[in-house]
C-alpha atoms as a PDB file:
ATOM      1  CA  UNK A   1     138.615 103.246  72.417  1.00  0.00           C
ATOM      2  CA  UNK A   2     137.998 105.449  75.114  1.00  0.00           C
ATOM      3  CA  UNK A   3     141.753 106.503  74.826  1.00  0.00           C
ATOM      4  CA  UNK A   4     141.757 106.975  71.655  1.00  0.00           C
ATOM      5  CA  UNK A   5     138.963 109.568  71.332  1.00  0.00           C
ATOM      6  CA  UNK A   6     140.711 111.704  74.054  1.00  0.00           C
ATOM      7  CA  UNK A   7     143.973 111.318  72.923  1.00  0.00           C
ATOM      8  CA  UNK A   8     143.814 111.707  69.158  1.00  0.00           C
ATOM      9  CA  UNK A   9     147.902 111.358  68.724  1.00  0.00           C
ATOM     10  CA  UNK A  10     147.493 108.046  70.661  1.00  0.00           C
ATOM     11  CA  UNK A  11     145.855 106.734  67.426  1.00  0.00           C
ATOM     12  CA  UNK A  12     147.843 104.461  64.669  1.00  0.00           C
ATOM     13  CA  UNK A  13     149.066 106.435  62.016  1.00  0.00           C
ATOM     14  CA  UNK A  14     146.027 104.936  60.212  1.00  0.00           C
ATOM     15  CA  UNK A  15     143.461 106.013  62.224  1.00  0.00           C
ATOM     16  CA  UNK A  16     144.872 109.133  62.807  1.00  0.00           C
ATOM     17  CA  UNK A  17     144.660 109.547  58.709  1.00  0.00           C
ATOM     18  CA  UNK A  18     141.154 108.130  58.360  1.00  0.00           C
ATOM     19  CA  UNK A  19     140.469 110.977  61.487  1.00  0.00           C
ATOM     20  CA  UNK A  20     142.163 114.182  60.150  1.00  0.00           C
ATOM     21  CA  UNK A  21     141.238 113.675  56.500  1.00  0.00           C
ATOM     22  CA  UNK A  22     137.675 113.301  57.508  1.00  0.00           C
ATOM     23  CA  UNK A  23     138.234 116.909  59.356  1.00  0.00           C
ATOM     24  CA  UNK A  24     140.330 118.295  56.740  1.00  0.00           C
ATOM     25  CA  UNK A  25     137.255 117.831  53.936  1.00  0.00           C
ATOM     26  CA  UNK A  26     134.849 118.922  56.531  1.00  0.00           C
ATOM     27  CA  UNK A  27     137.129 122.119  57.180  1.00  0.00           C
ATOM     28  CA  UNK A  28     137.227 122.814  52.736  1.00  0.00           C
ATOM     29  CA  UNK A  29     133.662 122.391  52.737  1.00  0.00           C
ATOM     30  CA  UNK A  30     132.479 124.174  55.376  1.00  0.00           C
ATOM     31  CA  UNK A  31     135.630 126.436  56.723  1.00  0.00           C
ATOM     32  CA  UNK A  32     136.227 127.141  60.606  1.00  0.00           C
ATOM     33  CA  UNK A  33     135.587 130.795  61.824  1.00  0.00           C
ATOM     34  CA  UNK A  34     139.381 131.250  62.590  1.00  0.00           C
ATOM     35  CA  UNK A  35     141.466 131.065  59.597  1.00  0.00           C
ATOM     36  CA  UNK A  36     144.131 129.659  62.363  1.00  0.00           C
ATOM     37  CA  UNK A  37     142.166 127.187  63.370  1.00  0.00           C
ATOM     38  CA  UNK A  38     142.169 125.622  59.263  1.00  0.00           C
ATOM     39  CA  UNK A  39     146.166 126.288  59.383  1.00  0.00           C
ATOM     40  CA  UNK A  40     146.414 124.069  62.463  1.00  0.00           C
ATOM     41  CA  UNK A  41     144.410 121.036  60.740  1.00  0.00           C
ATOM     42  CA  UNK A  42     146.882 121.702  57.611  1.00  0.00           C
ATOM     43  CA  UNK A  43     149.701 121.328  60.084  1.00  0.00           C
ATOM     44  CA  UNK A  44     148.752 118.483  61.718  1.00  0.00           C
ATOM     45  CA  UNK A  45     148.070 116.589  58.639  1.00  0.00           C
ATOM     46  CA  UNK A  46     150.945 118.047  57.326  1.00  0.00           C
ATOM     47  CA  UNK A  47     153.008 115.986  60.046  1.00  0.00           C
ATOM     48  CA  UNK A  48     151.296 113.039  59.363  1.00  0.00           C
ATOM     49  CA  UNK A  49     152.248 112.859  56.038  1.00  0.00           C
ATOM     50  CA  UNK A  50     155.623 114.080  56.256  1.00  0.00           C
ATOM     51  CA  UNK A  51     155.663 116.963  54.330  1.00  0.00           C
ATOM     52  CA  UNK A  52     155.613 120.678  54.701  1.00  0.00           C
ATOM     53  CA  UNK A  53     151.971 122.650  54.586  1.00  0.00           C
ATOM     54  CA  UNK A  54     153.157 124.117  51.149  1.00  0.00           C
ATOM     55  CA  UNK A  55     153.499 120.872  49.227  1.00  0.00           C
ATOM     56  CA  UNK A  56     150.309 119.316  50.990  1.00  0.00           C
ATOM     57  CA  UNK A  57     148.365 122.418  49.705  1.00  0.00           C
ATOM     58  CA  UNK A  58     149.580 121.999  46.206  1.00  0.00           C
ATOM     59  CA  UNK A  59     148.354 118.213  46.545  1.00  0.00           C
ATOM     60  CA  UNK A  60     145.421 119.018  47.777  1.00  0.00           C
ATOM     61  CA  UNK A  61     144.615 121.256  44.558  1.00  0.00           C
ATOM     62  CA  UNK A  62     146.468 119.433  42.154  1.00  0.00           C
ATOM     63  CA  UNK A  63     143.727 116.259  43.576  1.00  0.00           C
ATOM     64  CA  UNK A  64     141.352 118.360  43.155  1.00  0.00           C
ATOM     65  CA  UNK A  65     142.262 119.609  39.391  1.00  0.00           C
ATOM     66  CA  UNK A  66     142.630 115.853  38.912  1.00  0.00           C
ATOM     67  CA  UNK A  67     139.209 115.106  39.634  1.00  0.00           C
ATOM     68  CA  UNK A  68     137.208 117.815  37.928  1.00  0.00           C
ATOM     69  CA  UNK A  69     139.154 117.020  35.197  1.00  0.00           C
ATOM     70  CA  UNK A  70     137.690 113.255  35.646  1.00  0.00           C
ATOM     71  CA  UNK A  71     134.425 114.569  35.720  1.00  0.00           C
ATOM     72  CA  UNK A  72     134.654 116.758  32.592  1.00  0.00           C
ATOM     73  CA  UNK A  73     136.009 113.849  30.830  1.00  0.00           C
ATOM     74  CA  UNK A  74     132.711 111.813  31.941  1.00  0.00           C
ATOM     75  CA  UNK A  75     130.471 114.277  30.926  1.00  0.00           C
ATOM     76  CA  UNK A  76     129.712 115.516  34.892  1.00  0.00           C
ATOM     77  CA  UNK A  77     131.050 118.708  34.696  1.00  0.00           C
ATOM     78  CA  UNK A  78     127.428 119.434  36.687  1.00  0.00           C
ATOM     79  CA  UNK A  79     129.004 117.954  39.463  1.00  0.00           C
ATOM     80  CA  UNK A  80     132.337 120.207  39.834  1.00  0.00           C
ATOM     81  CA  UNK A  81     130.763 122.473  41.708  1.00  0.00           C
ATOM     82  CA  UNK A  82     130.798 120.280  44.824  1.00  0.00           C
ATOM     83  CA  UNK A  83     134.519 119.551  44.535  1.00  0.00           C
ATOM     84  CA  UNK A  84     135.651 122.674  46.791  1.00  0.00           C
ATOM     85  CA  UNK A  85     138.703 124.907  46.356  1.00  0.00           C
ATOM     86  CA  UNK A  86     140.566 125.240  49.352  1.00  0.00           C
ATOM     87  CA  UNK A  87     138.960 128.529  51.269  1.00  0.00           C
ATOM     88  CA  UNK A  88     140.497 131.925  51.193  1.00  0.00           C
ATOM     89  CA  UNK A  89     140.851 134.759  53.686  1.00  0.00           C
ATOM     90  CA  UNK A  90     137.039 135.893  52.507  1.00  0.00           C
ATOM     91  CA  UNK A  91     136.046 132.578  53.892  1.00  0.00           C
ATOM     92  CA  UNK A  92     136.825 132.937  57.709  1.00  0.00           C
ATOM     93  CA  UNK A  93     134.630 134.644  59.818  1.00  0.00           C
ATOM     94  CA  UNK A  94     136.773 135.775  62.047  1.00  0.00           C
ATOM     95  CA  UNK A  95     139.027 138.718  61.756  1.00  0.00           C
ATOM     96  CA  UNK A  96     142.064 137.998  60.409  1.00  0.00           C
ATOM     97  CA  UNK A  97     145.520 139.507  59.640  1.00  0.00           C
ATOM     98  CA  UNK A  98     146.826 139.792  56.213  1.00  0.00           C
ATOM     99  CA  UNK A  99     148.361 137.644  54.352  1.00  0.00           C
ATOM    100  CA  UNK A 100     151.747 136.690  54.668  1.00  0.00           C
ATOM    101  CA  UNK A 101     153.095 139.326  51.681  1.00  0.00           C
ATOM    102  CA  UNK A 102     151.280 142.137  52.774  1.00  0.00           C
ATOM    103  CA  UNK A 103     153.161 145.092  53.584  1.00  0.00           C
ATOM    104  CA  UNK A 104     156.374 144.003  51.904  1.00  0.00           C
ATOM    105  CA  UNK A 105     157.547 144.579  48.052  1.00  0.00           C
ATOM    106  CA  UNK A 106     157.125 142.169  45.132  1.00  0.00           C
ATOM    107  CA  UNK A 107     160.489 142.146  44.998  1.00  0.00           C
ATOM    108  CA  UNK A 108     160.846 140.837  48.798  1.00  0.00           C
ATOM    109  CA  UNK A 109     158.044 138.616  48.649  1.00  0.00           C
ATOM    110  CA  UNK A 110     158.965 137.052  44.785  1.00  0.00           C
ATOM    111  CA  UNK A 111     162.229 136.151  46.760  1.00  0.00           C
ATOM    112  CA  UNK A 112     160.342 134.351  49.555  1.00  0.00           C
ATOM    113  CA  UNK A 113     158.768 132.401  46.864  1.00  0.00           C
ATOM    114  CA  UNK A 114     162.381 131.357  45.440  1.00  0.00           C
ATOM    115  CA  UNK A 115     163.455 130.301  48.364  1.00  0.00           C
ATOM    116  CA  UNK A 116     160.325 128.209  49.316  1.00  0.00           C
ATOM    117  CA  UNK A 117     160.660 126.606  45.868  1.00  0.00           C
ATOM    118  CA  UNK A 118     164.614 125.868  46.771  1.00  0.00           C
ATOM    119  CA  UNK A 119     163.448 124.164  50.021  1.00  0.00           C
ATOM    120  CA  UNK A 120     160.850 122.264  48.089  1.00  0.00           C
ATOM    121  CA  UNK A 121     163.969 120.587  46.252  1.00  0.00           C
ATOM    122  CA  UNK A 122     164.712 119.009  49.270  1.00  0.00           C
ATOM    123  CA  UNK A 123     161.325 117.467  50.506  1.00  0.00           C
ATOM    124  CA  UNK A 124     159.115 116.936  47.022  1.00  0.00           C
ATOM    125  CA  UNK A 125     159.839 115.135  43.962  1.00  0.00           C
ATOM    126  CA  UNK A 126     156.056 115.724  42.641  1.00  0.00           C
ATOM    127  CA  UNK A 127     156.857 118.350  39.648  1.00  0.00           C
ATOM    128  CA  UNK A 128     153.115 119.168  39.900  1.00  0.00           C
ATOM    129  CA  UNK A 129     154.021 120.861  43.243  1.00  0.00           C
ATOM    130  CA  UNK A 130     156.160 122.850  41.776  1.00  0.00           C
ATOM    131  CA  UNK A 131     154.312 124.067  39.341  1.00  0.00           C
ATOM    132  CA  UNK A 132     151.340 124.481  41.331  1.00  0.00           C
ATOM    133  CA  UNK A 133     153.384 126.299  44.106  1.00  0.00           C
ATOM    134  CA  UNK A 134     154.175 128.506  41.178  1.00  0.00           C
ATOM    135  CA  UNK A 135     151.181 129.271  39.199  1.00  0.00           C
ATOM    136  CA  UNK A 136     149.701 130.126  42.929  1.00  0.00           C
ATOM    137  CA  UNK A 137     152.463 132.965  43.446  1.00  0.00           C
ATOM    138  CA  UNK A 138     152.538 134.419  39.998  1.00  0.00           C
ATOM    139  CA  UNK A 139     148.665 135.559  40.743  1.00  0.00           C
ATOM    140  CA  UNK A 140     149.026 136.102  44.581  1.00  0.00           C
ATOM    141  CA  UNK A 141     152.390 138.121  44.547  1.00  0.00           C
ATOM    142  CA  UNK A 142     152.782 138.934  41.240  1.00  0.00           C
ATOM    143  CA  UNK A 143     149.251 139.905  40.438  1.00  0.00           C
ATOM    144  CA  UNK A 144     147.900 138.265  37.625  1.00  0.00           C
ATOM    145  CA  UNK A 145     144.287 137.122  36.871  1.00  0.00           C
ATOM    146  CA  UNK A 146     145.217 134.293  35.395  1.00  0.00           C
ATOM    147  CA  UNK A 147     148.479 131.883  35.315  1.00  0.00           C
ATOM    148  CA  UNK A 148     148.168 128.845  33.869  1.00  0.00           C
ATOM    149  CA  UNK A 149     150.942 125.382  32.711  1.00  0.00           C
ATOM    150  CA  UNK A 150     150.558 124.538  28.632  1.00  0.00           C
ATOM    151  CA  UNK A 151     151.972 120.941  28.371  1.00  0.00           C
ATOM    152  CA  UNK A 152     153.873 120.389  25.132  1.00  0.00           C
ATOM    153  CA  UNK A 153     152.318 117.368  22.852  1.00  0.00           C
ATOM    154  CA  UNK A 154     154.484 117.537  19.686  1.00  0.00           C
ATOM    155  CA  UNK A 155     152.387 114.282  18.670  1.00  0.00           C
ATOM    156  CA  UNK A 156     149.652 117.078  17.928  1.00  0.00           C
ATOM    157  CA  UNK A 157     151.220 119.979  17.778  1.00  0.00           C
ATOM    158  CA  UNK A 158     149.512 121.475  20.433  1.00  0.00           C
ATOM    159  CA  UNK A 159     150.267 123.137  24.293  1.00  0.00           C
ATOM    160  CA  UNK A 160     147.395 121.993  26.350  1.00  0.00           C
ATOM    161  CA  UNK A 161     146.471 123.784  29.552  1.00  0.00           C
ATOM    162  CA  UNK A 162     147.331 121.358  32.439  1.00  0.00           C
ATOM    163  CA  UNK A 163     146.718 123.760  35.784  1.00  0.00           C
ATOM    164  CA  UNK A 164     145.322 127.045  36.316  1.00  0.00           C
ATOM    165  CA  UNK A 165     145.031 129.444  39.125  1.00  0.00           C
ATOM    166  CA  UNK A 166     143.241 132.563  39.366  1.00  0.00           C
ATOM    167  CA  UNK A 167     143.525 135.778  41.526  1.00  0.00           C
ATOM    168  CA  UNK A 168     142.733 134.565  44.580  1.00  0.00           C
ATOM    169  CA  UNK A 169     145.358 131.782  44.299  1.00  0.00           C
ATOM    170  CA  UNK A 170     142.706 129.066  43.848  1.00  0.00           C
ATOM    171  CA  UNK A 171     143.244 126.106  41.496  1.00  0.00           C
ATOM    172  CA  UNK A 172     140.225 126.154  38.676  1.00  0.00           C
ATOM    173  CA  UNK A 173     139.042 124.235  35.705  1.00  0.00           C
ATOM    174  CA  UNK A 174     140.158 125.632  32.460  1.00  0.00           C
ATOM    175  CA  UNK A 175     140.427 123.264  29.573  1.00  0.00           C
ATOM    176  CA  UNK A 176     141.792 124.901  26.331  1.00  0.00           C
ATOM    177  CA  UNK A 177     144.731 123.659  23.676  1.00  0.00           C
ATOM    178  CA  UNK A 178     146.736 125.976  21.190  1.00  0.00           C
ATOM    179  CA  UNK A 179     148.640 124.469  18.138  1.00  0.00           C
ATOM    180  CA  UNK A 180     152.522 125.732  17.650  1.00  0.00           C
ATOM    181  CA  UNK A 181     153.406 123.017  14.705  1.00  0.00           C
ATOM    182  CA  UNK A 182     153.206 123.934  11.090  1.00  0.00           C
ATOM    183  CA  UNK A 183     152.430 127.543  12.180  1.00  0.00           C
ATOM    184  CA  UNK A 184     153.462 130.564  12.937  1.00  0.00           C
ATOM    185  CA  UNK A 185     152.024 132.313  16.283  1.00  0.00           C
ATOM    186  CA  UNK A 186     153.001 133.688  19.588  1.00  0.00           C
ATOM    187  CA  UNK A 187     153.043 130.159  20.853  1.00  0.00           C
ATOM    188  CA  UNK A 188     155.536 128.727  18.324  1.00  0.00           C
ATOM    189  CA  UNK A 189     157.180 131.639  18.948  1.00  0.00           C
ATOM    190  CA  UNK A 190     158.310 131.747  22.501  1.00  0.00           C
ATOM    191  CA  UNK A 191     158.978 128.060  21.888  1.00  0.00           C
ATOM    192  CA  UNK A 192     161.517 128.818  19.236  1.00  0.00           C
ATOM    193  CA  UNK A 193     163.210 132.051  21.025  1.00  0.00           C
ATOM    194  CA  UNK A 194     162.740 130.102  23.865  1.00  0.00           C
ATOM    195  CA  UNK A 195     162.652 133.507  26.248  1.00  0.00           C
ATOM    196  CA  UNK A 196     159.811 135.008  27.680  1.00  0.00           C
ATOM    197  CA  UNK A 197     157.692 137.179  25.991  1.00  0.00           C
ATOM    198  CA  UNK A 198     155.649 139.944  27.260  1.00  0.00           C
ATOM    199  CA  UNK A 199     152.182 141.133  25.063  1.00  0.00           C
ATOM    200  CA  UNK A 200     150.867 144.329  26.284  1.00  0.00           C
ATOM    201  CA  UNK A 201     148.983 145.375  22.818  1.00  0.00           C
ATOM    202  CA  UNK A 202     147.887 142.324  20.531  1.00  0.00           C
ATOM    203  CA  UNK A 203     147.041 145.407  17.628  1.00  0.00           C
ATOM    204  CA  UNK A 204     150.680 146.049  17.812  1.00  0.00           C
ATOM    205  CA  UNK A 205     153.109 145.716  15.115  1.00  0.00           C
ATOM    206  CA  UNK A 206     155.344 142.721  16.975  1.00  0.00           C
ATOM    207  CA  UNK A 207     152.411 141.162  17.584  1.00  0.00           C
ATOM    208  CA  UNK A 208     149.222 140.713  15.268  1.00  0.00           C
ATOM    209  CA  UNK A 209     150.550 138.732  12.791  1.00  0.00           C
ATOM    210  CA  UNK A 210     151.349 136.139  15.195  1.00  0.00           C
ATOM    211  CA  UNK A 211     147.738 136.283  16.656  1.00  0.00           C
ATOM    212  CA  UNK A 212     145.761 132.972  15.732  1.00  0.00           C
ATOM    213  CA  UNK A 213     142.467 132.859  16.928  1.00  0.00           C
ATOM    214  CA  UNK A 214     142.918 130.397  19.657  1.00  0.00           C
ATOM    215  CA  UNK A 215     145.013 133.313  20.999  1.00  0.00           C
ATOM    216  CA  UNK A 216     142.956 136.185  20.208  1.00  0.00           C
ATOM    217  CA  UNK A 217     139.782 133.869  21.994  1.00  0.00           C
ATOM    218  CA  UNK A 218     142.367 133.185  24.993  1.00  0.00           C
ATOM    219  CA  UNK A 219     143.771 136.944  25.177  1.00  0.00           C
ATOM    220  CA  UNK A 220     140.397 139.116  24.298  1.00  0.00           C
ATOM    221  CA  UNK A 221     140.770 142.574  25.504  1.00  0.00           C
ATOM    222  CA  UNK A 222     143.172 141.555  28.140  1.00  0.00           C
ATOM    223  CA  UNK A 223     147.252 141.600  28.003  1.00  0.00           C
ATOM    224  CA  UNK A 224     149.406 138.397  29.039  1.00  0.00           C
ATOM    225  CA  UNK A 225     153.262 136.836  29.203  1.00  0.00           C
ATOM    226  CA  UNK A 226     154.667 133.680  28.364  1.00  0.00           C
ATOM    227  CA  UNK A 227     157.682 132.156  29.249  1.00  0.00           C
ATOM    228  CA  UNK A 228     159.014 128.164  28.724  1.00  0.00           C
ATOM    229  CA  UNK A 229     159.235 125.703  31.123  1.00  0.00           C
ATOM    230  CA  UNK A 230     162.231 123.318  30.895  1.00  0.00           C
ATOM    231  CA  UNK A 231     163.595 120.701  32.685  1.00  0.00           C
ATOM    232  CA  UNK A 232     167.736 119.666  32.176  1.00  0.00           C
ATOM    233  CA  UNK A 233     167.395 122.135  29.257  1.00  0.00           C
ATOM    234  CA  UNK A 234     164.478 120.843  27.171  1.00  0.00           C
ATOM    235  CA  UNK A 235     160.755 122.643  26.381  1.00  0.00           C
ATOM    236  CA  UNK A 236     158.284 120.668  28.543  1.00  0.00           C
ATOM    237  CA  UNK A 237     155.590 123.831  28.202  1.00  0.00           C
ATOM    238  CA  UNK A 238     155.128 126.856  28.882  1.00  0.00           C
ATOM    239  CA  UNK A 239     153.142 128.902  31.328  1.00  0.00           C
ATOM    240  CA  UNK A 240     150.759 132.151  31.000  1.00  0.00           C
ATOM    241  CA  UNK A 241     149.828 134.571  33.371  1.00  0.00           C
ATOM    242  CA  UNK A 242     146.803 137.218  31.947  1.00  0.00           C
ATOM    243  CA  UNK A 243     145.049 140.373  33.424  1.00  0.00           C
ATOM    244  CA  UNK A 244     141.525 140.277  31.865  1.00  0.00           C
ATOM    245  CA  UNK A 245     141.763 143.938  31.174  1.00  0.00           C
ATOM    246  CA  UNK A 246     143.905 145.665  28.707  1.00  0.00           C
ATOM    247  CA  UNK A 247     143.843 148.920  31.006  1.00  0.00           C
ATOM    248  CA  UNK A 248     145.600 147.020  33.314  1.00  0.00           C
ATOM    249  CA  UNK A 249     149.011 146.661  31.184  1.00  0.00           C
ATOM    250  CA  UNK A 250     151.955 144.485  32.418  1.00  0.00           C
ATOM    251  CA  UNK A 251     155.008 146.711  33.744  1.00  0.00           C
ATOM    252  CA  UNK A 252     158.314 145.829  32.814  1.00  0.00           C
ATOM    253  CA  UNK A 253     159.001 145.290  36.693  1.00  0.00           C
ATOM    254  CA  UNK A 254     156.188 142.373  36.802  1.00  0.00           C
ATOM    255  CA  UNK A 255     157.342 140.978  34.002  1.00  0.00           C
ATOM    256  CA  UNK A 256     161.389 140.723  35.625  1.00  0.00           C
ATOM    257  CA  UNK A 257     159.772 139.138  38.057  1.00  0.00           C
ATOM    258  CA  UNK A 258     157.768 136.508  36.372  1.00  0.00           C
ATOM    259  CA  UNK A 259     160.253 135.820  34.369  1.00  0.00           C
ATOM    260  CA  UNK A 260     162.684 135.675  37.534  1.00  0.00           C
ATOM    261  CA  UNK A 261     160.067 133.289  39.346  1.00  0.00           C
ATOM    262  CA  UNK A 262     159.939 130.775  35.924  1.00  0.00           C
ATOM    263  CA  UNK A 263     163.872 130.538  35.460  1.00  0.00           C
ATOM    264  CA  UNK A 264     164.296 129.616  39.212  1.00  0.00           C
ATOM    265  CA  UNK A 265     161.269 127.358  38.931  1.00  0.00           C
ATOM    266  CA  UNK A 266     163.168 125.616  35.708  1.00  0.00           C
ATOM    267  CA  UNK A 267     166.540 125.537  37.720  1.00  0.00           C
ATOM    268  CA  UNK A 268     164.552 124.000  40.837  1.00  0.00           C
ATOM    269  CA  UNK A 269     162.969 120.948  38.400  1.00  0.00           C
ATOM    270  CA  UNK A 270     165.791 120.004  36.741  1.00  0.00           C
ATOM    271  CA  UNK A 271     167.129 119.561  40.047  1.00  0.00           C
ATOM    272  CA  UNK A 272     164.508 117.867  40.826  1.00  0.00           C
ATOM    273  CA  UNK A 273     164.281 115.529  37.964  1.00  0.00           C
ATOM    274  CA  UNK A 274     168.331 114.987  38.304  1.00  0.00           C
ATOM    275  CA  UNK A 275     167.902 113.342  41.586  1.00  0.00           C
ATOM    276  CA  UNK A 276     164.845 110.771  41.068  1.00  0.00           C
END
């Protein structure tokens, strides 16, 4: 016993996971002054479970998603609040450098992202990484407010928002549903074309007659993209990224590069899917 509490790694692989998720939760909910000192528990639990610090922190949110969304569904949305996101740069004390994209181009760090999704090929087969890893870029890098997964459910005729991140690259709750069968909107739309689509003026001409008001509630004054997600070839859903304000349009360089970041996500699950 003695040993083992000075010696952490002499521990069974048990143990040692009873021990560092009890520090990891303790680390979300109240986060170390060194923002180094959080990666290192990420790390270590990281090696423990044999996978890399990316995928764990797309489990970690997509657990958490998981059980907010079993709360809501029990009526105890009340207690959501004390499910924590993972903390951000704001949450550290101690000053820190950067992030990891600062001082380089979208262009550089949208690449980074492809090939961290490429590498994920290799060590995940949880498609909800992927698309967490995802959503999380498109509003770090990218810059989006918003960026959220729409499963398809043909059965009602309806995408249904699955995961959502927001600006600061946290996962949040956001539980919404848009129909696309027996009607004509932007929805149905991209689904059809299957090709992203980029809305920078709901008034405008392209636009407004394929604005139902689901969309016109989800848009409001804001702008937003949509391209399809697809795995061997076939519509699965589609994902959204927003700004909240319609000042803030969406240049025709972020949208390349969403779009860039969604086809290489697509490409990187049907691997995926191929070799389960």
């Amino acid at each position: 016993m003695v040993k083992s509490q000075d010696k952490p790694e002499s521990r069974s692989v048990e143990i040692q996971s009873i021990f560092l998720a009890n520090e990891l939760s303790d680390a979300i909910s109240k986060p170390p002054d060194s923002k180094s000192e959080f990666d290192n528990i990420l790390k270590r639990v990281s090696r423990i479970m044999n996978i890399d610090v990316i995928n764990l922190e797309s489990e970690i949110e997509e657990t958490r998603s998981l059980a907010t969304n079993l709360l809501s569904s029990y009526g105890a949305s009340v207690l959501e609040k004390h499910i924590k996101v993972l903390p951000d740069k704001a949450s550290f004390t101690e000053l820190i450098e950067s992030n990891q994209f600062f001082g380089i181009s979208k262009e550089r760090a949208v690449l980074e992202c492809i090939q961290s999704l490429s590498q994920m090929t290799y060590s995940s087969k949880d498609i909800n990484a992927f698309l967490s890893f995802t959503l999380q870029k498109i509003t770090q890098v990218i810059g989006f407010d918003r960026a959220s997964f729409w499963i398809v459910n043909k059965q009602y005729g309806v995408v249904e928002s699955r995961s959502t991140y927001n600006k600061k690259g946290q996962a949040e709750t956001f539980h919404r549903k848009l129909p696309f069968k027996n009607c004509i909107n932007i929805v149905s739309h991209v689904i059809d074309i299957d090709r992203a689509v980029l809305v920078n003026d709901c008034k405008d001409e392209e636009w407004c007659h394929l604005m139902s008001q689901e969309l016109q509630q989800l848009i409001v004054t804001g702008v937003i993209c949509f391209a399809t997600v697809k795995i061997g070839g076939k519509v699965v859903g589609i994902i959204s990224a927003q700004r909240f304000k319609n000042n803030e349009k969406i240049s025709e360089d972020d949208f390349s590069l969403f779009n860039f970041l969604i086809e290489h996500l697509n490409i990187c699950l049907s691997l995926t899917s191929h070799h389960k």
